[in-house]
N, C-alpha and C. Protein backbone atom coordinates (compact mmCIF):
# COMPACT_ATOMS: atom_id res chain seq x y z
N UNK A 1 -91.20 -62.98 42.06
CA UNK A 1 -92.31 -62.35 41.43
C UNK A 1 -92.63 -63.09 40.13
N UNK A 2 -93.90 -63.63 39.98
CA UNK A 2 -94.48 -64.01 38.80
C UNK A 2 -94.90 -63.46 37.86
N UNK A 3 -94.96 -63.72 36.29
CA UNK A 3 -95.39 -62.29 35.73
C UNK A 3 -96.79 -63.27 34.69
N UNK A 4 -97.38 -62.70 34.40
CA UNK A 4 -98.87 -62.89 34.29
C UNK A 4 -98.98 -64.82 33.67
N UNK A 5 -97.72 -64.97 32.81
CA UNK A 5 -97.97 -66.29 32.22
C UNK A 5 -97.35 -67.17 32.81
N UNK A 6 -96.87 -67.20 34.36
CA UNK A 6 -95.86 -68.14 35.06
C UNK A 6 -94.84 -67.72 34.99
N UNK A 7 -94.11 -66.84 34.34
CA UNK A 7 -92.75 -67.40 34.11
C UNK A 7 -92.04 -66.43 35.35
N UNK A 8 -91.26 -66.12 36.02
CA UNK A 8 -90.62 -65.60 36.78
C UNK A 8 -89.76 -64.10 36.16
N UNK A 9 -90.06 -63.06 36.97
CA UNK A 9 -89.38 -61.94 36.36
C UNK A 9 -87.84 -61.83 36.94
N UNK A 10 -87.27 -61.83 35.55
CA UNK A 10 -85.74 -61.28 36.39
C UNK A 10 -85.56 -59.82 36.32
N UNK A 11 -84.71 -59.57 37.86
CA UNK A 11 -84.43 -58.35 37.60
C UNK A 11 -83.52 -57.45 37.18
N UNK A 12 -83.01 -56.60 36.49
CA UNK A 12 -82.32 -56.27 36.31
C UNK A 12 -81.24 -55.24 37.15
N UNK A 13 -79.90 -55.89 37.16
CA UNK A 13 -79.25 -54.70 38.27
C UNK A 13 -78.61 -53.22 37.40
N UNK A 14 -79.20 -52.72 38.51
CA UNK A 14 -78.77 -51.19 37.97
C UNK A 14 -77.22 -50.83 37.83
N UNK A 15 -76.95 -50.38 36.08
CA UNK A 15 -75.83 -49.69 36.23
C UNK A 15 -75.47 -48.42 35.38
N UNK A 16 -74.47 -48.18 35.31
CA UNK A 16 -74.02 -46.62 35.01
C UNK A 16 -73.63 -47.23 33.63
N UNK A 17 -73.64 -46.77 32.99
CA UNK A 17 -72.94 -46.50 31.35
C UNK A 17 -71.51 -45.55 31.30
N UNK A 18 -71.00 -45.19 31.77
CA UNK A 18 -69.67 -44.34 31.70
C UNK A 18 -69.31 -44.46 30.20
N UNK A 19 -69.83 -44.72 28.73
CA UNK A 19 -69.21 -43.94 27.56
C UNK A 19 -69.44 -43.18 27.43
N UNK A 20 -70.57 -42.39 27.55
CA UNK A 20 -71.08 -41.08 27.41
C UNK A 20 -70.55 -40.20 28.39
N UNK A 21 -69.66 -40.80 29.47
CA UNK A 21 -69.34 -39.50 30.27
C UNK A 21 -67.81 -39.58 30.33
N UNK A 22 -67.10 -40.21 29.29
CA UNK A 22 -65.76 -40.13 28.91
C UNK A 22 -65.97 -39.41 27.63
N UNK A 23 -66.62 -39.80 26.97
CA UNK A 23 -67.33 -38.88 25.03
C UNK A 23 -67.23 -37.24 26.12
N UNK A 24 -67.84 -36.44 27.03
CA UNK A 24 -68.09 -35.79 27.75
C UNK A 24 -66.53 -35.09 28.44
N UNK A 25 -66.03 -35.68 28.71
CA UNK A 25 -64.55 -35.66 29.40
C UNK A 25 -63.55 -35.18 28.12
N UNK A 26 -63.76 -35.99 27.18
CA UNK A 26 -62.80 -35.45 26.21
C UNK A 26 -63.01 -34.04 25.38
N UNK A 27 -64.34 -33.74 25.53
CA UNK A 27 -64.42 -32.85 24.65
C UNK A 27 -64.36 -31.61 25.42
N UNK A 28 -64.36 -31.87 26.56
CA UNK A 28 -64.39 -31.04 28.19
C UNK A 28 -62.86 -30.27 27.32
N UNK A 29 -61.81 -31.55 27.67
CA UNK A 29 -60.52 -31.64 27.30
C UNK A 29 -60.04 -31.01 25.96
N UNK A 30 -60.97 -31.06 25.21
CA UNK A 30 -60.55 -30.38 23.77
C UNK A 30 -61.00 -28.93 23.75
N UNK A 31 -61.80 -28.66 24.37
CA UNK A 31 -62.36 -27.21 23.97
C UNK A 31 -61.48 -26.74 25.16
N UNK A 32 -61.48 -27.02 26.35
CA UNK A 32 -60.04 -25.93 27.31
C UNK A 32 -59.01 -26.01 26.26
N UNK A 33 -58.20 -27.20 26.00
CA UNK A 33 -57.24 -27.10 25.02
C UNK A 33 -56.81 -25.66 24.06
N UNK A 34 -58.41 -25.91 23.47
CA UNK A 34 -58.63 -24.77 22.45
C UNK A 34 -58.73 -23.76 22.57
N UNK A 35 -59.22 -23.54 23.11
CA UNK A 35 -59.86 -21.68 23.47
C UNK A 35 -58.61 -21.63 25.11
N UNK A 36 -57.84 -22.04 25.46
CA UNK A 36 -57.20 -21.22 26.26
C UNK A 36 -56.08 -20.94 25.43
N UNK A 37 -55.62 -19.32 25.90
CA UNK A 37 -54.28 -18.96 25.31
C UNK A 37 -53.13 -18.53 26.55
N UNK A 38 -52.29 -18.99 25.57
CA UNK A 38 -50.67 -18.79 26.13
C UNK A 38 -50.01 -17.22 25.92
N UNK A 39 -50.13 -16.82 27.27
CA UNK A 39 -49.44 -15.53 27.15
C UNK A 39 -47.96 -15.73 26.95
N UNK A 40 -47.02 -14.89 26.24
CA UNK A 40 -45.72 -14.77 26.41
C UNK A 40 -45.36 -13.10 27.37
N UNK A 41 -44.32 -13.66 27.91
CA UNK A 41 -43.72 -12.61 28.71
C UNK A 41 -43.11 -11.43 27.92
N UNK A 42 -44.09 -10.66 27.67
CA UNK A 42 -42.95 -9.34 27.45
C UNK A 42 -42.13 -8.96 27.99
N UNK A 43 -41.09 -8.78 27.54
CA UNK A 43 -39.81 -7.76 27.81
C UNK A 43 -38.86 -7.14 26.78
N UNK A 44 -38.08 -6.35 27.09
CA UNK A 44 -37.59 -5.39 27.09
C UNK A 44 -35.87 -5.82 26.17
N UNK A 45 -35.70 -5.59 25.09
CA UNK A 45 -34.36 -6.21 24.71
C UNK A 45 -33.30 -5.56 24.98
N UNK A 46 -32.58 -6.39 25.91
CA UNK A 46 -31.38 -5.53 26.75
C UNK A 46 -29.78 -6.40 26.79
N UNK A 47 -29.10 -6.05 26.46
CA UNK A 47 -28.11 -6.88 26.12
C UNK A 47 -26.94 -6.42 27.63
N UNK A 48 -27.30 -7.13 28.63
CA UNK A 48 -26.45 -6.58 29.83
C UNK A 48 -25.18 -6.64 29.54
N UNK A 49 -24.67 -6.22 30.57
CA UNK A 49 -22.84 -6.17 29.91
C UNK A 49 -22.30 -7.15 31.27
N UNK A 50 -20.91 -7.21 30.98
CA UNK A 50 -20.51 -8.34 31.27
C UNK A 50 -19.58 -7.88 32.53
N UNK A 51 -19.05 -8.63 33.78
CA UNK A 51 -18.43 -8.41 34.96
C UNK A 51 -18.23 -10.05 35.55
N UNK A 52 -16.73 -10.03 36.02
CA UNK A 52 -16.34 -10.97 36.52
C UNK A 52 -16.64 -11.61 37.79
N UNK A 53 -16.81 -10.06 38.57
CA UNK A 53 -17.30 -10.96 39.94
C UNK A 53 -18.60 -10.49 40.45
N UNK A 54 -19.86 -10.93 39.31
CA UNK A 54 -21.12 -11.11 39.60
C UNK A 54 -21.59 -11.90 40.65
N UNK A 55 -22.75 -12.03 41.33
CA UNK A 55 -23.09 -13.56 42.16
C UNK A 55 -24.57 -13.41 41.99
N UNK A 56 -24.79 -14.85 42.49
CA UNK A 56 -26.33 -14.81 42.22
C UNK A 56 -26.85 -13.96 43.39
N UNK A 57 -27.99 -13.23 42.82
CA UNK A 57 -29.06 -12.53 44.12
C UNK A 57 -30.18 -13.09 43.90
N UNK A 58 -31.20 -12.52 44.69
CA UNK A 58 -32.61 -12.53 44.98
C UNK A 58 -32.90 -11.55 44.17
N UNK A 59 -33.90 -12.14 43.40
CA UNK A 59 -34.60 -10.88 41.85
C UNK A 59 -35.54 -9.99 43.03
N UNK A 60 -35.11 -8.63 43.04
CA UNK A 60 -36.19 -7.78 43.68
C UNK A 60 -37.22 -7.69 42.87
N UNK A 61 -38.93 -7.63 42.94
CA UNK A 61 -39.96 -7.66 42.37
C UNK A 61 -39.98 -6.59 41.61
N UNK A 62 -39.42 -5.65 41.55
CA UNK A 62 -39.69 -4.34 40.63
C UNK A 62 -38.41 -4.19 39.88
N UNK A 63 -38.41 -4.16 38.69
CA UNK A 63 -36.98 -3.46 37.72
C UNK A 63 -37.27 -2.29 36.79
N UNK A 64 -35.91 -1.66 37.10
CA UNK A 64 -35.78 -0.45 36.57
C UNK A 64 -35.02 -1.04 35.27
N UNK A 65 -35.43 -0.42 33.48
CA UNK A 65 -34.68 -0.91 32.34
C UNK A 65 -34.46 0.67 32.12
N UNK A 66 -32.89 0.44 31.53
CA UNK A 66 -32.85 1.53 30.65
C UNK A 66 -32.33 0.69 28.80
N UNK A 67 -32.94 0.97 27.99
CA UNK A 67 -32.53 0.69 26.84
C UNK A 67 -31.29 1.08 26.01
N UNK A 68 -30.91 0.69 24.70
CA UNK A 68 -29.87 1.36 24.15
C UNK A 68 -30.14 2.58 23.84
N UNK A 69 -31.09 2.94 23.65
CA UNK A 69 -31.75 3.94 22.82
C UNK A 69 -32.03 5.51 23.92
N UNK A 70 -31.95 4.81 25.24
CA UNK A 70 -31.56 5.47 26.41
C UNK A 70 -33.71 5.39 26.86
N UNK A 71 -34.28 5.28 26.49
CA UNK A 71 -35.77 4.87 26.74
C UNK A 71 -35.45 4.38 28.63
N UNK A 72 -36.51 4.99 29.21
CA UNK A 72 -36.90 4.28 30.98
C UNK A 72 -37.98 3.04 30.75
N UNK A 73 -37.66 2.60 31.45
CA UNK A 73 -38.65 1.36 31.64
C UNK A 73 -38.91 1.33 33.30
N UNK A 74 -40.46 1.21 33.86
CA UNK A 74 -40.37 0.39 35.06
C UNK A 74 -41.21 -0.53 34.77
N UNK A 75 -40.71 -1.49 35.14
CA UNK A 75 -41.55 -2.98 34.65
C UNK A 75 -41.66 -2.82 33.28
N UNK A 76 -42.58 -3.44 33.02
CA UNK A 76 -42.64 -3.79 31.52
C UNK A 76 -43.17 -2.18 30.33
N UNK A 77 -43.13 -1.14 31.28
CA UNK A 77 -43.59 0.27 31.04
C UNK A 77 -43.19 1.02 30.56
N UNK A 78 -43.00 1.68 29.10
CA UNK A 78 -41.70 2.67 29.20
C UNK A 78 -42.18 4.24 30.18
N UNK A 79 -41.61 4.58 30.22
CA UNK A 79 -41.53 5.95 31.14
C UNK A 79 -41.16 7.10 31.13
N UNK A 80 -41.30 8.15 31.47
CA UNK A 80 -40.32 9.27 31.20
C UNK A 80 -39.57 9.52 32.73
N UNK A 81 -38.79 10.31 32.67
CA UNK A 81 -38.21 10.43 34.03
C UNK A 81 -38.91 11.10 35.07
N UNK A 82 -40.04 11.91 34.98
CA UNK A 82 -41.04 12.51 36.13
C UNK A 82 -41.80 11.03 36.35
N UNK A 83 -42.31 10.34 35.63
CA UNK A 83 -42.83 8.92 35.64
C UNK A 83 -42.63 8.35 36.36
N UNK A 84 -40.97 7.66 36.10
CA UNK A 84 -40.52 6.97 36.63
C UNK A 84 -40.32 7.44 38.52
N UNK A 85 -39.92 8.86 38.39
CA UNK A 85 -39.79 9.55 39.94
C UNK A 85 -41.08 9.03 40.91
N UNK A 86 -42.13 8.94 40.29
CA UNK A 86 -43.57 8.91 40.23
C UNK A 86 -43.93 7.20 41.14
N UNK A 87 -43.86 6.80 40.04
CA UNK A 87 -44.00 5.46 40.24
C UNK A 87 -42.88 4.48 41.16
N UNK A 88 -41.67 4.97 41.04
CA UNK A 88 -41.19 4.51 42.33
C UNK A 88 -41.29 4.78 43.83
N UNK A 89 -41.94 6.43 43.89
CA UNK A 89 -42.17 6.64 44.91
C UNK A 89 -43.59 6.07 45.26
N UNK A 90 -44.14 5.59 44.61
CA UNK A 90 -45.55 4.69 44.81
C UNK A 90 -45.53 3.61 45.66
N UNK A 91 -44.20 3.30 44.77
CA UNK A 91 -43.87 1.65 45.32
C UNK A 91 -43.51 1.67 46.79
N UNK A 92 -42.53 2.63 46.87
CA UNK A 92 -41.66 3.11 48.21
C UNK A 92 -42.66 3.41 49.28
N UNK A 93 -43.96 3.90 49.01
CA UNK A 93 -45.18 4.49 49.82
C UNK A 93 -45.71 3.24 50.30
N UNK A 94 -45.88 1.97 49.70
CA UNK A 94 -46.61 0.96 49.99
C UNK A 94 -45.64 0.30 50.96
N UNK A 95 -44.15 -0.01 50.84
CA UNK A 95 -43.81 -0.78 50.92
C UNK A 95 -41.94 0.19 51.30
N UNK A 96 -41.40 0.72 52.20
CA UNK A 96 -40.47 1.36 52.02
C UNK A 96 -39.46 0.50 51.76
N UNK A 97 -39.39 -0.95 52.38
CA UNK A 97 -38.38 -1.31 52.03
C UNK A 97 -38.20 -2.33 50.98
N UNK A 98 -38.80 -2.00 50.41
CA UNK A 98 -38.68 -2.79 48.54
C UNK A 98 -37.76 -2.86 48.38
N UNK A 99 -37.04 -3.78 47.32
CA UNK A 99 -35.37 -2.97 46.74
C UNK A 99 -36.07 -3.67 45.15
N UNK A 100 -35.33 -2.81 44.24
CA UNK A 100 -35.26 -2.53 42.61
C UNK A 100 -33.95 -3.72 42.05
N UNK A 101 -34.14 -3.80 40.70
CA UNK A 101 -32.74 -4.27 39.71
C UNK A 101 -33.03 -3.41 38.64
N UNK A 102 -31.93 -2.36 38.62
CA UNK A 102 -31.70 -1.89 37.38
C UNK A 102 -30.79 -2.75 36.58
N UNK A 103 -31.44 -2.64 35.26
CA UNK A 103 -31.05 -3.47 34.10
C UNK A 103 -30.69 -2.20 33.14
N UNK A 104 -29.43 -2.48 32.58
CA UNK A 104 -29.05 -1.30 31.81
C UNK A 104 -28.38 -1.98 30.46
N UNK A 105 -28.76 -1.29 29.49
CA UNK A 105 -28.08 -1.96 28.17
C UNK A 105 -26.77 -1.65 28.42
N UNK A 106 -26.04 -2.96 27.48
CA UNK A 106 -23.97 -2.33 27.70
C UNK A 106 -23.76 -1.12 26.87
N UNK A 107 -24.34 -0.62 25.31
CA UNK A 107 -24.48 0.42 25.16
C UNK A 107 -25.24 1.61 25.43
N UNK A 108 -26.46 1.57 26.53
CA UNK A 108 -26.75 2.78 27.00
C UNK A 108 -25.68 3.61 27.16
N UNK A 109 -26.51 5.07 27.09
CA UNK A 109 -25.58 6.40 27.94
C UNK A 109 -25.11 6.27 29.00
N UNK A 110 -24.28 6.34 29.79
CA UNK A 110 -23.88 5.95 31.63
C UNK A 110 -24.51 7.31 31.95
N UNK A 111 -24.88 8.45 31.50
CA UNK A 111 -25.37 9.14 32.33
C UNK A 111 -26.66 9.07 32.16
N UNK A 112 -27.65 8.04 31.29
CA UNK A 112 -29.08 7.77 31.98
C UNK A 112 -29.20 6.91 32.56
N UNK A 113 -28.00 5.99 32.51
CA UNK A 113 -28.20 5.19 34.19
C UNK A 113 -28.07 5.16 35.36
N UNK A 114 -27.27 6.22 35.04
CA UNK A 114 -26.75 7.37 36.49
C UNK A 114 -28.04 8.06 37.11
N UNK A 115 -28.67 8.54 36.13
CA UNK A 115 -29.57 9.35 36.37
C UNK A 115 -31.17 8.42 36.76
N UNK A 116 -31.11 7.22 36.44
CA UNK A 116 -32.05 6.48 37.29
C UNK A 116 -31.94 6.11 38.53
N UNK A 117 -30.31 5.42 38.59
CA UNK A 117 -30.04 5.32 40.07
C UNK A 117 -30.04 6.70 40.95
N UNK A 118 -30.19 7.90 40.89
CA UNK A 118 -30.18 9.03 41.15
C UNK A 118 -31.35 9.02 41.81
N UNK A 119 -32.78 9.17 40.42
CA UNK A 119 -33.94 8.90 40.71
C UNK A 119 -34.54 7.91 41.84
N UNK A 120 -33.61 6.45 41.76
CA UNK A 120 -34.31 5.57 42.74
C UNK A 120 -33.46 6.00 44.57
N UNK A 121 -31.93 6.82 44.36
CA UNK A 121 -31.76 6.78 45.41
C UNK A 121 -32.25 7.85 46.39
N UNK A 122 -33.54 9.09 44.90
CA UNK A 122 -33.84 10.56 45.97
C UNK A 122 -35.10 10.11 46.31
N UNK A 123 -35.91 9.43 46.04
CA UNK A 123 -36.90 8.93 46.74
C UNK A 123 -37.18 7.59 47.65
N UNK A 124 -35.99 7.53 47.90
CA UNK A 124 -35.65 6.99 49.25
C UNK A 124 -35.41 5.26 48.79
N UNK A 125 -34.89 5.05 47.76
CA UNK A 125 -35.00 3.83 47.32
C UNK A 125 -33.16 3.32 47.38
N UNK A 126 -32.98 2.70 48.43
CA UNK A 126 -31.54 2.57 48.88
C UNK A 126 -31.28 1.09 48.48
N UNK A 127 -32.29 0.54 48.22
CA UNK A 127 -32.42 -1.02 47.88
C UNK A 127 -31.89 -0.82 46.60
N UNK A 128 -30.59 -0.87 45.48
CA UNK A 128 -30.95 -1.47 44.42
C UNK A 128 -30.18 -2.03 44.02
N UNK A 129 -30.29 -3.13 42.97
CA UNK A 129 -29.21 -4.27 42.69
C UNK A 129 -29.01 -4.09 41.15
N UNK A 130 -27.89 -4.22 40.84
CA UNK A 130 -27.44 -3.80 39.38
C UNK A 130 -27.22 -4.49 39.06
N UNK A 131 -28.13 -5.50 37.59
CA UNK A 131 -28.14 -6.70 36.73
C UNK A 131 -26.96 -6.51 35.45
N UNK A 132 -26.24 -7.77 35.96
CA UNK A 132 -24.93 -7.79 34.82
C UNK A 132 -24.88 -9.23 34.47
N UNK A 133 -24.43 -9.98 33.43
CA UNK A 133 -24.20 -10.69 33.42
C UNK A 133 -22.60 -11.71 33.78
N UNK A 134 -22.44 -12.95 34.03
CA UNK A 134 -21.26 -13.12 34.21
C UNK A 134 -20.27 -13.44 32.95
N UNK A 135 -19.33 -12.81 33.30
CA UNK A 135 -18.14 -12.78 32.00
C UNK A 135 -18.02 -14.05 31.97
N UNK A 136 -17.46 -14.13 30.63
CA UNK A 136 -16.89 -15.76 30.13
C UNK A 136 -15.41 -15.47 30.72
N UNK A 137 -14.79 -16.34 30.34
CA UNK A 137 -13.21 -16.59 31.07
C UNK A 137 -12.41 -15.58 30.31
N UNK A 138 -12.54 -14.53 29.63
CA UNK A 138 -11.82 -13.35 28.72
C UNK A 138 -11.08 -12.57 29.93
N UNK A 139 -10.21 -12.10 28.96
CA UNK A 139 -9.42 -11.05 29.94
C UNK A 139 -10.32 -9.48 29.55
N UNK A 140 -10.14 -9.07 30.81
CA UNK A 140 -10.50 -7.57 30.38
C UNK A 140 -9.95 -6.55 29.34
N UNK A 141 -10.55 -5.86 29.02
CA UNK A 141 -9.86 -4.77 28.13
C UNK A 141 -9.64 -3.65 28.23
N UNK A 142 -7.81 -3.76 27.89
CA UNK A 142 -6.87 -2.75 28.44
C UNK A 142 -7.37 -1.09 28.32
């Protein structure tokens, strides 16, 4: 192609510019950065007590806490004991054969942990696994 004074037109080949769509990328990158937040896991401060011949299990999806303070917990919930009757039998309705981990402080009352496992075993909750931690190499006490 000639262009009006002889001289020959060159053409130009088509291309992309990619700075503007890395400038684009980063700031993509900075504002998720920014504005997303980090949940932390609530829970429940429970100082389990200790047993020699623990083993590892399978974490059942639902736990029963009782605190020092003798407080119910299901899940991350505190509860009262009609509550708790409540809400496990919920679980048990969806799903009968669920199984629980009660988590019990080493100084709770033994009779409000009694009285949860009570709770989970009258509404038909035969599944439950009792969270302890494993002893260090100590001897027991006499």
């Amino acid at each position: 192609m000639e262009t009006a004074f002889g001289g020959r037109r060159h053409r130009r080949r088509p291309s992309i510019n990619i700075t503007p769509l890395i400038d684009v990328m980063f700031l993509l990158i900075i504002f998720f950065m920014v504005s997303s937040t980090f949940r932390e896991q609530l829970g429940i401060d429970i100082a389990l007590p200790q047993a020699e011949t623990t083993s590892q299990q399978e974490r059942p999806p639902h736990e029963i806490s009782v605190s020092e303070e003798g407080a119910y917990f299901l899940g991350p919930r505190e509860v009262s004991l009609s509550e708790l009757r409540e809400g496990l039998a919920a679980l048990l309705a969806e799903d009968p054969e669920t199984s629980f981990v009660l988590s019990a402080d080493e100084q709770a009352n033994f009779q409000q942990v009694v009285a949860a496992i009570d709770i989970a075993r009258a509404v038909g909750g035969h599944r439950l696994v009792i969270s302890a931690r494993l002893a260090d190499a100590m001897p027991l006490p006499d």
